[in-house]
PDB file of N, CA and C in Angstrom:
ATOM      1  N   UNK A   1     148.384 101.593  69.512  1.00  0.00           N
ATOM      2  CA  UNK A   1     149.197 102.768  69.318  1.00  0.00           C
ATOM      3  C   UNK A   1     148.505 103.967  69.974  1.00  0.00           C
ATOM      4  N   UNK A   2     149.218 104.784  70.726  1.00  0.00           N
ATOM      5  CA  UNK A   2     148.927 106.159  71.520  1.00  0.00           C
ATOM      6  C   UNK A   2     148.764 107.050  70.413  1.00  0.00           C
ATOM      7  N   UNK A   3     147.608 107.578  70.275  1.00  0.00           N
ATOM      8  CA  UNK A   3     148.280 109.173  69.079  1.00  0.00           C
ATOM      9  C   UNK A   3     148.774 110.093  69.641  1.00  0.00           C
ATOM     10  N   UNK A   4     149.503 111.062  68.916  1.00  0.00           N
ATOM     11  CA  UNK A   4     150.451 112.188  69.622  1.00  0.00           C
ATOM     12  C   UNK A   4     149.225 113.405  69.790  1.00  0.00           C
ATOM     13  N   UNK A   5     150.073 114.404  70.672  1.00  0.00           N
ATOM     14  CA  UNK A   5     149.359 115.291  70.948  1.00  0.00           C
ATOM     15  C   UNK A   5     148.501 115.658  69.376  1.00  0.00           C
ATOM     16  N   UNK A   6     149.803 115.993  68.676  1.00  0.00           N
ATOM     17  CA  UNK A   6     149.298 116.851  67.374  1.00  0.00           C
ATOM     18  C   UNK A   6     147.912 116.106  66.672  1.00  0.00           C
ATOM     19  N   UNK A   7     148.144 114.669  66.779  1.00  0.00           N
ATOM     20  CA  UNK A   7     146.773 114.080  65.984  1.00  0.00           C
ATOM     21  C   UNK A   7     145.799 114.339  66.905  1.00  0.00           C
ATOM     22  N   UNK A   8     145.734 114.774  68.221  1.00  0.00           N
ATOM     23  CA  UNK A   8     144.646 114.727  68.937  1.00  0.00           C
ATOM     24  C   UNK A   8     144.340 116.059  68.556  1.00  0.00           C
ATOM     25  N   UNK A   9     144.876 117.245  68.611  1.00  0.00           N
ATOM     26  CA  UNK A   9     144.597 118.945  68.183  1.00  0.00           C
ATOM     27  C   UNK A   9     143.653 118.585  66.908  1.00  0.00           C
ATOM     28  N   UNK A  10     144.863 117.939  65.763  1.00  0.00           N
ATOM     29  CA  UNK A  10     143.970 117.534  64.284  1.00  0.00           C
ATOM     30  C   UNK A  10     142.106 117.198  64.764  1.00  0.00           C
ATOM     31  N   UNK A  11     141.707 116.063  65.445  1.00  0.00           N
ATOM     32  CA  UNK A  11     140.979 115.250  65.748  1.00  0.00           C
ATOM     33  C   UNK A  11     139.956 116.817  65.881  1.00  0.00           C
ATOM     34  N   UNK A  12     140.203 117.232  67.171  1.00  0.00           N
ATOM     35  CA  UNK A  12     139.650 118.436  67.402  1.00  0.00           C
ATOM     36  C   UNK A  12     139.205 119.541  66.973  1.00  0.00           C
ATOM     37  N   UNK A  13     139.984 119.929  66.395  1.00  0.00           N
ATOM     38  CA  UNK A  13     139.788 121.053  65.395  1.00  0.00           C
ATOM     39  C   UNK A  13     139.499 120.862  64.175  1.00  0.00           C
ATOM     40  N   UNK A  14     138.830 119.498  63.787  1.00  0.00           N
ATOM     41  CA  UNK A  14     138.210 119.036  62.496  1.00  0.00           C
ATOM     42  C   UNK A  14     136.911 118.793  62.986  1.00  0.00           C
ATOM     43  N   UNK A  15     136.396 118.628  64.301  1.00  0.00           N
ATOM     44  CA  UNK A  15     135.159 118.253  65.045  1.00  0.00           C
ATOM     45  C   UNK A  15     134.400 119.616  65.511  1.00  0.00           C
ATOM     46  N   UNK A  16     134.953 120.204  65.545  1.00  0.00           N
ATOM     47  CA  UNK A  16     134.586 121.450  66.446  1.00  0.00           C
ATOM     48  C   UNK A  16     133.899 122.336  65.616  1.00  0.00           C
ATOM     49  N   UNK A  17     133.833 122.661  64.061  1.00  0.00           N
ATOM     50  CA  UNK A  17     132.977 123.293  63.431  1.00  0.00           C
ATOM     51  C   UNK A  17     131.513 122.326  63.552  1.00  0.00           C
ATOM     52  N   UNK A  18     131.539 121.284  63.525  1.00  0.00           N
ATOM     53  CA  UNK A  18     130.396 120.641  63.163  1.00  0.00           C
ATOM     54  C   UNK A  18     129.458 120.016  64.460  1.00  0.00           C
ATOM     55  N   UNK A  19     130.206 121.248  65.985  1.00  0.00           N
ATOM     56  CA  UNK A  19     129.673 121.088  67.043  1.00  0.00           C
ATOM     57  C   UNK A  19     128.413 122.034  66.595  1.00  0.00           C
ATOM     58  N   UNK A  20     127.398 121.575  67.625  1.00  0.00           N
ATOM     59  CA  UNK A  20     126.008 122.417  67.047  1.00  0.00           C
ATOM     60  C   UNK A  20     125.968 123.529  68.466  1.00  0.00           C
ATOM     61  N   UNK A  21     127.007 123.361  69.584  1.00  0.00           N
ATOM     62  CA  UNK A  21     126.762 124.640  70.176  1.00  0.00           C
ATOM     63  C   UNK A  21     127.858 125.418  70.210  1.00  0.00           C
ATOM     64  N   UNK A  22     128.449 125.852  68.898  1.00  0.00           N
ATOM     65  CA  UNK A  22     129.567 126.442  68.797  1.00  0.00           C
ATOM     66  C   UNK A  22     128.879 127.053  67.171  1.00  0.00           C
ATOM     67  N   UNK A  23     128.070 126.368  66.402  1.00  0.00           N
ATOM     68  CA  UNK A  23     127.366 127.164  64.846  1.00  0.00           C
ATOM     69  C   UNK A  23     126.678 128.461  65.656  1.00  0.00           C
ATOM     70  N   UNK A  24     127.379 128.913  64.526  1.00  0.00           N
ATOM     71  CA  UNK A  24     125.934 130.293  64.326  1.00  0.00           C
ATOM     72  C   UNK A  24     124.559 129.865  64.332  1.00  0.00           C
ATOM     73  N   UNK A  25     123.898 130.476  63.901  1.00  0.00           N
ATOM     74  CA  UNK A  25     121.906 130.504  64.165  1.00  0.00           C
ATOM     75  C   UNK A  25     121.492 131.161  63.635  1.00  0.00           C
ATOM     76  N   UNK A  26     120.477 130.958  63.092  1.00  0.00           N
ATOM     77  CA  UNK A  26     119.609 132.539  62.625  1.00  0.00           C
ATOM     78  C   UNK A  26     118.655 132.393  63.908  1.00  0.00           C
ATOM     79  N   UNK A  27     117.978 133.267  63.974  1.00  0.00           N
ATOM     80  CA  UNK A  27     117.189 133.649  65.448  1.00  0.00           C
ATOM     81  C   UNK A  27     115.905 133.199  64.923  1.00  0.00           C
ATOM     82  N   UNK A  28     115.095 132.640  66.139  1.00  0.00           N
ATOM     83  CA  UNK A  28     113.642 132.377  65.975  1.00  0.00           C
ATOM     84  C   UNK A  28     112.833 133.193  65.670  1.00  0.00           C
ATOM     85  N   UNK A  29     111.346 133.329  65.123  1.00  0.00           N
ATOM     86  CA  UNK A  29     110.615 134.538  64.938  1.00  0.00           C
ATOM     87  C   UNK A  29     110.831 134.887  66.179  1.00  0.00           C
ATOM     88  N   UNK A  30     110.042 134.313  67.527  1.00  0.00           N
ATOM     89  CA  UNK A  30     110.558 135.427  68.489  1.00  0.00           C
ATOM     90  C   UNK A  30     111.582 136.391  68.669  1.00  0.00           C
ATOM     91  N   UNK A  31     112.332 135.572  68.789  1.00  0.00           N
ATOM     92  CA  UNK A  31     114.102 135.954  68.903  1.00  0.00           C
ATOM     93  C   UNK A  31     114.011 137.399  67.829  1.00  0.00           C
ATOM     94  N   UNK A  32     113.572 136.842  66.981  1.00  0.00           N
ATOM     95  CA  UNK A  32     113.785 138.177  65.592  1.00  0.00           C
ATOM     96  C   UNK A  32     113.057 139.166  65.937  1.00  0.00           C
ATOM     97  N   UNK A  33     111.245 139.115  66.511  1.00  0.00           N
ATOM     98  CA  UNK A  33     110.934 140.004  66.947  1.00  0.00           C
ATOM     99  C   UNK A  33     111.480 140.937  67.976  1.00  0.00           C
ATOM    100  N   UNK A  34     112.298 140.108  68.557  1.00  0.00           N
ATOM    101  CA  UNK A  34     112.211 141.039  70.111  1.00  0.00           C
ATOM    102  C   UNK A  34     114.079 142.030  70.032  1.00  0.00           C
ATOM    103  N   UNK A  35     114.741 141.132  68.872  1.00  0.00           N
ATOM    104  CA  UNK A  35     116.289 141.941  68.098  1.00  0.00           C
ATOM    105  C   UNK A  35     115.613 143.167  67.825  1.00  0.00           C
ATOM    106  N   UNK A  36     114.342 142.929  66.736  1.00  0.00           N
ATOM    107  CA  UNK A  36     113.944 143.807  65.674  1.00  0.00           C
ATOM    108  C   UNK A  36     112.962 144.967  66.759  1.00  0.00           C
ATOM    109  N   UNK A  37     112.558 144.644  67.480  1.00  0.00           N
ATOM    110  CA  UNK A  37     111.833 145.545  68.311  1.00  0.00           C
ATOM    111  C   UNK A  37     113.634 146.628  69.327  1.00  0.00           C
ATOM    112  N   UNK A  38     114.120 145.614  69.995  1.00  0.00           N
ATOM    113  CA  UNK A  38     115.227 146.283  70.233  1.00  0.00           C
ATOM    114  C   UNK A  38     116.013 147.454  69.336  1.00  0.00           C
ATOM    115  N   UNK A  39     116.089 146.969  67.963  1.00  0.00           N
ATOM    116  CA  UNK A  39     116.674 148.103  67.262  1.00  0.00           C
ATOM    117  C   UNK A  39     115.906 149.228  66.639  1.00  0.00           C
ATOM    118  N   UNK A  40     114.652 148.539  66.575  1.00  0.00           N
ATOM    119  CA  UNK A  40     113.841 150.184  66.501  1.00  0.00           C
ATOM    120  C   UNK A  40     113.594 151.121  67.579  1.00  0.00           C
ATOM    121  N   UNK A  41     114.098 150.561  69.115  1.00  0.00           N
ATOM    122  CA  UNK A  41     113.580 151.774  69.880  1.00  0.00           C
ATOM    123  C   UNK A  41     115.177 152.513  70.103  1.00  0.00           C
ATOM    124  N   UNK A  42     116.151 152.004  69.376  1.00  0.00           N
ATOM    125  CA  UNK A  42     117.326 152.244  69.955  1.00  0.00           C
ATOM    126  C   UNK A  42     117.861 153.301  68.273  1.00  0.00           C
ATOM    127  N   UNK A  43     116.698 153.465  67.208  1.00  0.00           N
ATOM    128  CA  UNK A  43     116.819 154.132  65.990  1.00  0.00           C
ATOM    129  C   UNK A  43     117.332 153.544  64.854  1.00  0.00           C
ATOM    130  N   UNK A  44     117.376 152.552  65.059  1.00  0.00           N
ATOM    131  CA  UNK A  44     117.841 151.759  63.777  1.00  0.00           C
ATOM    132  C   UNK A  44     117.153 152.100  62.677  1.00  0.00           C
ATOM    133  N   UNK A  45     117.343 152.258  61.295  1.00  0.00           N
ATOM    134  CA  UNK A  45     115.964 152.115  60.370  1.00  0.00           C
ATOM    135  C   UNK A  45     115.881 150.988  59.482  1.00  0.00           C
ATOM    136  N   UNK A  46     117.201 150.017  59.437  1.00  0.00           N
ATOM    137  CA  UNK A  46     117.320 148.734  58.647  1.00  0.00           C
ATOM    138  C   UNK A  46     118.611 147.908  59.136  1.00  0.00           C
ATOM    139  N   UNK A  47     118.750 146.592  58.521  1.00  0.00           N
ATOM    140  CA  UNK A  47     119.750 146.406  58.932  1.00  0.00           C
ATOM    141  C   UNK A  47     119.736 144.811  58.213  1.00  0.00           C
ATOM    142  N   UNK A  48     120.850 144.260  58.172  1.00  0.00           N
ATOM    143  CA  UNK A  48     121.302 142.427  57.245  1.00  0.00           C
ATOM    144  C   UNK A  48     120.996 141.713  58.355  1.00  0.00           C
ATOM    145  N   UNK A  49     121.966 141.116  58.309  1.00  0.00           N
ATOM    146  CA  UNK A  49     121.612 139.674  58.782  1.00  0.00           C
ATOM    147  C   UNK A  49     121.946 139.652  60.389  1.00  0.00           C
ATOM    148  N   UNK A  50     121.033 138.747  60.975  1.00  0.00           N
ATOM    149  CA  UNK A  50     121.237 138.805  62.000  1.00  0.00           C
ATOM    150  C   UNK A  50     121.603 136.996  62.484  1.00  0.00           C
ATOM    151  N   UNK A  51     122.560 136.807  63.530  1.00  0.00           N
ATOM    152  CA  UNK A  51     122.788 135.339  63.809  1.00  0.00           C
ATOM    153  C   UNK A  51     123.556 135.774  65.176  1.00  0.00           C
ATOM    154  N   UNK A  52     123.408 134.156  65.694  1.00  0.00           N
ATOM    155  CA  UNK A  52     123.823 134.210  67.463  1.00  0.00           C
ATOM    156  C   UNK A  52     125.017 133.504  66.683  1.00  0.00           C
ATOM    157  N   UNK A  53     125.612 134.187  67.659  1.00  0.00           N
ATOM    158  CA  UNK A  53     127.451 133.921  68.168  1.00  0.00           C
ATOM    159  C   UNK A  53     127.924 133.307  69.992  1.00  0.00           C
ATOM    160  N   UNK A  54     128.720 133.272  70.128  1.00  0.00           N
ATOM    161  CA  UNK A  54     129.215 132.806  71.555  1.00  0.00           C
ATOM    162  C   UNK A  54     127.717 132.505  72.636  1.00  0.00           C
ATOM    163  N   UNK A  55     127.346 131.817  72.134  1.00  0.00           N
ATOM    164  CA  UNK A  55     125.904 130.873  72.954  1.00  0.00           C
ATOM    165  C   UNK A  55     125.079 131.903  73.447  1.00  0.00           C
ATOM    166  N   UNK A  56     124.334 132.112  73.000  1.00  0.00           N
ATOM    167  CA  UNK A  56     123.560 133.576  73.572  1.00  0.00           C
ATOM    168  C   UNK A  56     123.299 134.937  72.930  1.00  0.00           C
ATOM    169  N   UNK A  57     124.653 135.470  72.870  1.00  0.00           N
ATOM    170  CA  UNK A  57     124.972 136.386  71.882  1.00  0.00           C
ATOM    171  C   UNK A  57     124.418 136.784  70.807  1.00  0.00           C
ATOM    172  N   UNK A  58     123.965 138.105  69.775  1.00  0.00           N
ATOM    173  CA  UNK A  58     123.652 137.921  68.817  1.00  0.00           C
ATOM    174  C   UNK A  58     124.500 138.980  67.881  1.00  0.00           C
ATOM    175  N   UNK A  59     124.857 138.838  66.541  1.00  0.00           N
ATOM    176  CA  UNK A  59     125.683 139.689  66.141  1.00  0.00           C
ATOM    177  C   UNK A  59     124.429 140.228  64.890  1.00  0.00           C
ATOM    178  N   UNK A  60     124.760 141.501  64.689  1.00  0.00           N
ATOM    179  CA  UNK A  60     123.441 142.200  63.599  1.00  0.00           C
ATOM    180  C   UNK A  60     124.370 143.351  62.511  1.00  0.00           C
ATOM    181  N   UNK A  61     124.498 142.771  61.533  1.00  0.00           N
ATOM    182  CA  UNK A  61     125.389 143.492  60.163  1.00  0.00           C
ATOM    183  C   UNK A  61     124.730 144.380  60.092  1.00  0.00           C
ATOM    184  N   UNK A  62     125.636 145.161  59.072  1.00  0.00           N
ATOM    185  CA  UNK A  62     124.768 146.512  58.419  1.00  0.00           C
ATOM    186  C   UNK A  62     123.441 147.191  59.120  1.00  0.00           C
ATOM    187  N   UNK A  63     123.325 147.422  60.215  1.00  0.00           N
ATOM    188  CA  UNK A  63     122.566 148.322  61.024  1.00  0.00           C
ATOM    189  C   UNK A  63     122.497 149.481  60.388  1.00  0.00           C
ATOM    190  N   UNK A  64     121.516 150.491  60.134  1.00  0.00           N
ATOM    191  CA  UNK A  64     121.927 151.823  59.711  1.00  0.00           C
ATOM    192  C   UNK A  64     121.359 152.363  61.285  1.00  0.00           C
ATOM    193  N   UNK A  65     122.470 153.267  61.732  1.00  0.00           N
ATOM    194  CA  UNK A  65     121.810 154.384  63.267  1.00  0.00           C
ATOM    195  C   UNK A  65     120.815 155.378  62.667  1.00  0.00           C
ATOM    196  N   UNK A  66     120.357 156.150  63.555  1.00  0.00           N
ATOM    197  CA  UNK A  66     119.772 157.659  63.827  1.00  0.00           C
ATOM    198  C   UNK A  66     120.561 158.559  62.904  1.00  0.00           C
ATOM    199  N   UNK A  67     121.626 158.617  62.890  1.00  0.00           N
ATOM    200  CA  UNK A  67     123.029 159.002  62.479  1.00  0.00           C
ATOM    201  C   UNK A  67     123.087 159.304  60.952  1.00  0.00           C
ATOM    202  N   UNK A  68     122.767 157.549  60.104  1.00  0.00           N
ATOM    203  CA  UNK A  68     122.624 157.693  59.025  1.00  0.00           C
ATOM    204  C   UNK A  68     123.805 156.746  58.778  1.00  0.00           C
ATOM    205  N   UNK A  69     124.582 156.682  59.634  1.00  0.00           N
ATOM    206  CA  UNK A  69     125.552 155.166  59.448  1.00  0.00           C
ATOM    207  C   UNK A  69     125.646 153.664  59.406  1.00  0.00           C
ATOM    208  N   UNK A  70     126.277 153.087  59.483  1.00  0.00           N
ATOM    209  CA  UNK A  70     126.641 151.697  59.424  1.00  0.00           C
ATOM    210  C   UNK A  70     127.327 151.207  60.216  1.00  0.00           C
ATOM    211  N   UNK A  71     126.134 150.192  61.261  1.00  0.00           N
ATOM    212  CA  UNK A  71     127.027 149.546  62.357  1.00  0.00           C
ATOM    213  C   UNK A  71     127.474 148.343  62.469  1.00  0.00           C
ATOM    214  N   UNK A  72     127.734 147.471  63.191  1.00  0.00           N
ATOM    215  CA  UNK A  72     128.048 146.378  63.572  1.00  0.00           C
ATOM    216  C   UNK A  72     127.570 146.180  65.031  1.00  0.00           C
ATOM    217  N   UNK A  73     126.332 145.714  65.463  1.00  0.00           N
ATOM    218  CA  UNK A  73     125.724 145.219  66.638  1.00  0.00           C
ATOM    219  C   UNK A  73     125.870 144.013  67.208  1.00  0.00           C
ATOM    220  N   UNK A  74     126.437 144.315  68.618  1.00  0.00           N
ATOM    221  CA  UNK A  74     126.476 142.941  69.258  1.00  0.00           C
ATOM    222  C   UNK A  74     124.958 143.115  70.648  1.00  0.00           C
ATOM    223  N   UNK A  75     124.371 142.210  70.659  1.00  0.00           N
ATOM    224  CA  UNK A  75     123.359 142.234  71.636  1.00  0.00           C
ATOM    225  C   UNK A  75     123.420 140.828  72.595  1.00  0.00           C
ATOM    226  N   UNK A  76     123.613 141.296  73.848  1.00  0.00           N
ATOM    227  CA  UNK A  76     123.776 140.107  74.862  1.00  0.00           C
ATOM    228  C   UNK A  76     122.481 138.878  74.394  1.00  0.00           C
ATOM    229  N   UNK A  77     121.793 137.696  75.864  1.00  0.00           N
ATOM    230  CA  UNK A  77     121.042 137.279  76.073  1.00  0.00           C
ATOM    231  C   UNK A  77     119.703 137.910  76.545  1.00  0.00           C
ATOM    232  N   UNK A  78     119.959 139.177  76.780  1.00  0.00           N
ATOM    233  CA  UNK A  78     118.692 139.945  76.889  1.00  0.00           C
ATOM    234  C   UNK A  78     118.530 140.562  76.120  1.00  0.00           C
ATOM    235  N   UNK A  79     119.018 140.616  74.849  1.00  0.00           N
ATOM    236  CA  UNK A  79     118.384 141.134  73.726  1.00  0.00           C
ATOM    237  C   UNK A  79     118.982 143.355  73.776  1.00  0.00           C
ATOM    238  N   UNK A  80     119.822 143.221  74.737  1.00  0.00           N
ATOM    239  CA  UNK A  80     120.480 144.357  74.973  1.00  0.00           C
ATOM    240  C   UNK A  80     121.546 144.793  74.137  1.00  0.00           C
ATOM    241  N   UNK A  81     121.538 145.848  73.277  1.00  0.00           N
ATOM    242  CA  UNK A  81     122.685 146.249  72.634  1.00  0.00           C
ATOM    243  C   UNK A  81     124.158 146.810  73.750  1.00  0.00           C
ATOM    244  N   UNK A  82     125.088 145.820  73.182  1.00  0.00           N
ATOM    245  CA  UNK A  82     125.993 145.882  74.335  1.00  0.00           C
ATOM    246  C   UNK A  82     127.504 146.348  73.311  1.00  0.00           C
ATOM    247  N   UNK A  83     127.504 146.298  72.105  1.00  0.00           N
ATOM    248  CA  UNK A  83     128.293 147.397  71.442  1.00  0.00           C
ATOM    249  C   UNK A  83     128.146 147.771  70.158  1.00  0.00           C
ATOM    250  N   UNK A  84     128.477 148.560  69.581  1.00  0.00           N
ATOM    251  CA  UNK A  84     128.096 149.001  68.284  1.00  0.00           C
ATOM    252  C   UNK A  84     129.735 149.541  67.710  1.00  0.00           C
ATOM    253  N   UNK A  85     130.220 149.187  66.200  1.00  0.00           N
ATOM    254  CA  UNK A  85     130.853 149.430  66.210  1.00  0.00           C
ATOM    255  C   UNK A  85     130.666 149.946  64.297  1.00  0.00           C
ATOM    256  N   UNK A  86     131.099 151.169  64.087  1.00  0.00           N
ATOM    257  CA  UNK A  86     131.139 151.352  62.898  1.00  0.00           C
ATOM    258  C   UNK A  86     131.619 150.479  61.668  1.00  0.00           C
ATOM    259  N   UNK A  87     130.896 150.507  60.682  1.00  0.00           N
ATOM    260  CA  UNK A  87     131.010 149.490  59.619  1.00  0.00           C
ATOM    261  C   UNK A  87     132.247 150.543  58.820  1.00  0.00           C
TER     262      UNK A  87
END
């Protein structure tokens, strides 16, 4: 028997969380040092959790700025803050 499209989508999209290059991450000590060095020269004074997203990527909660606010940090593969978006 052929399966139909739809059981093949099913198949897929029941596999695909439990791909390991599609999970989140928490970052290596390096990795953490060099986030955590990034957001202190850029004024951060604290911030939650930090984990890689879209292979590379890293996303960083609750940032507080210079400001005194609450961000939402995305930082490329170079460890570059590439947007910030108010919490």
């Amino acid at each position: 028997m052929i399966p139909t499209r739809s059981t093949l989508y099913a198949v897929v999209l029941t596999l695909l969380p439990a791909s390991p290059l599609l999970a989140d991450r928490m970052p290596s000590p390096d990795e953490r040092a060099r986030i955590e060095s990034t957001l202190r020269a850029a004024g951060f004074t604290s911030w939650g959790e930090i984990e890689s997203e879209d292979g590379g990527r890293w996303e960083v909660e609750d940032a507080v700025g210079p400001d005194g606010r609450r961000y939402e940090l995305k930082l490329d593969d170079t460890f570059a803050i590439i947007r910030r978006e108010p919490d």
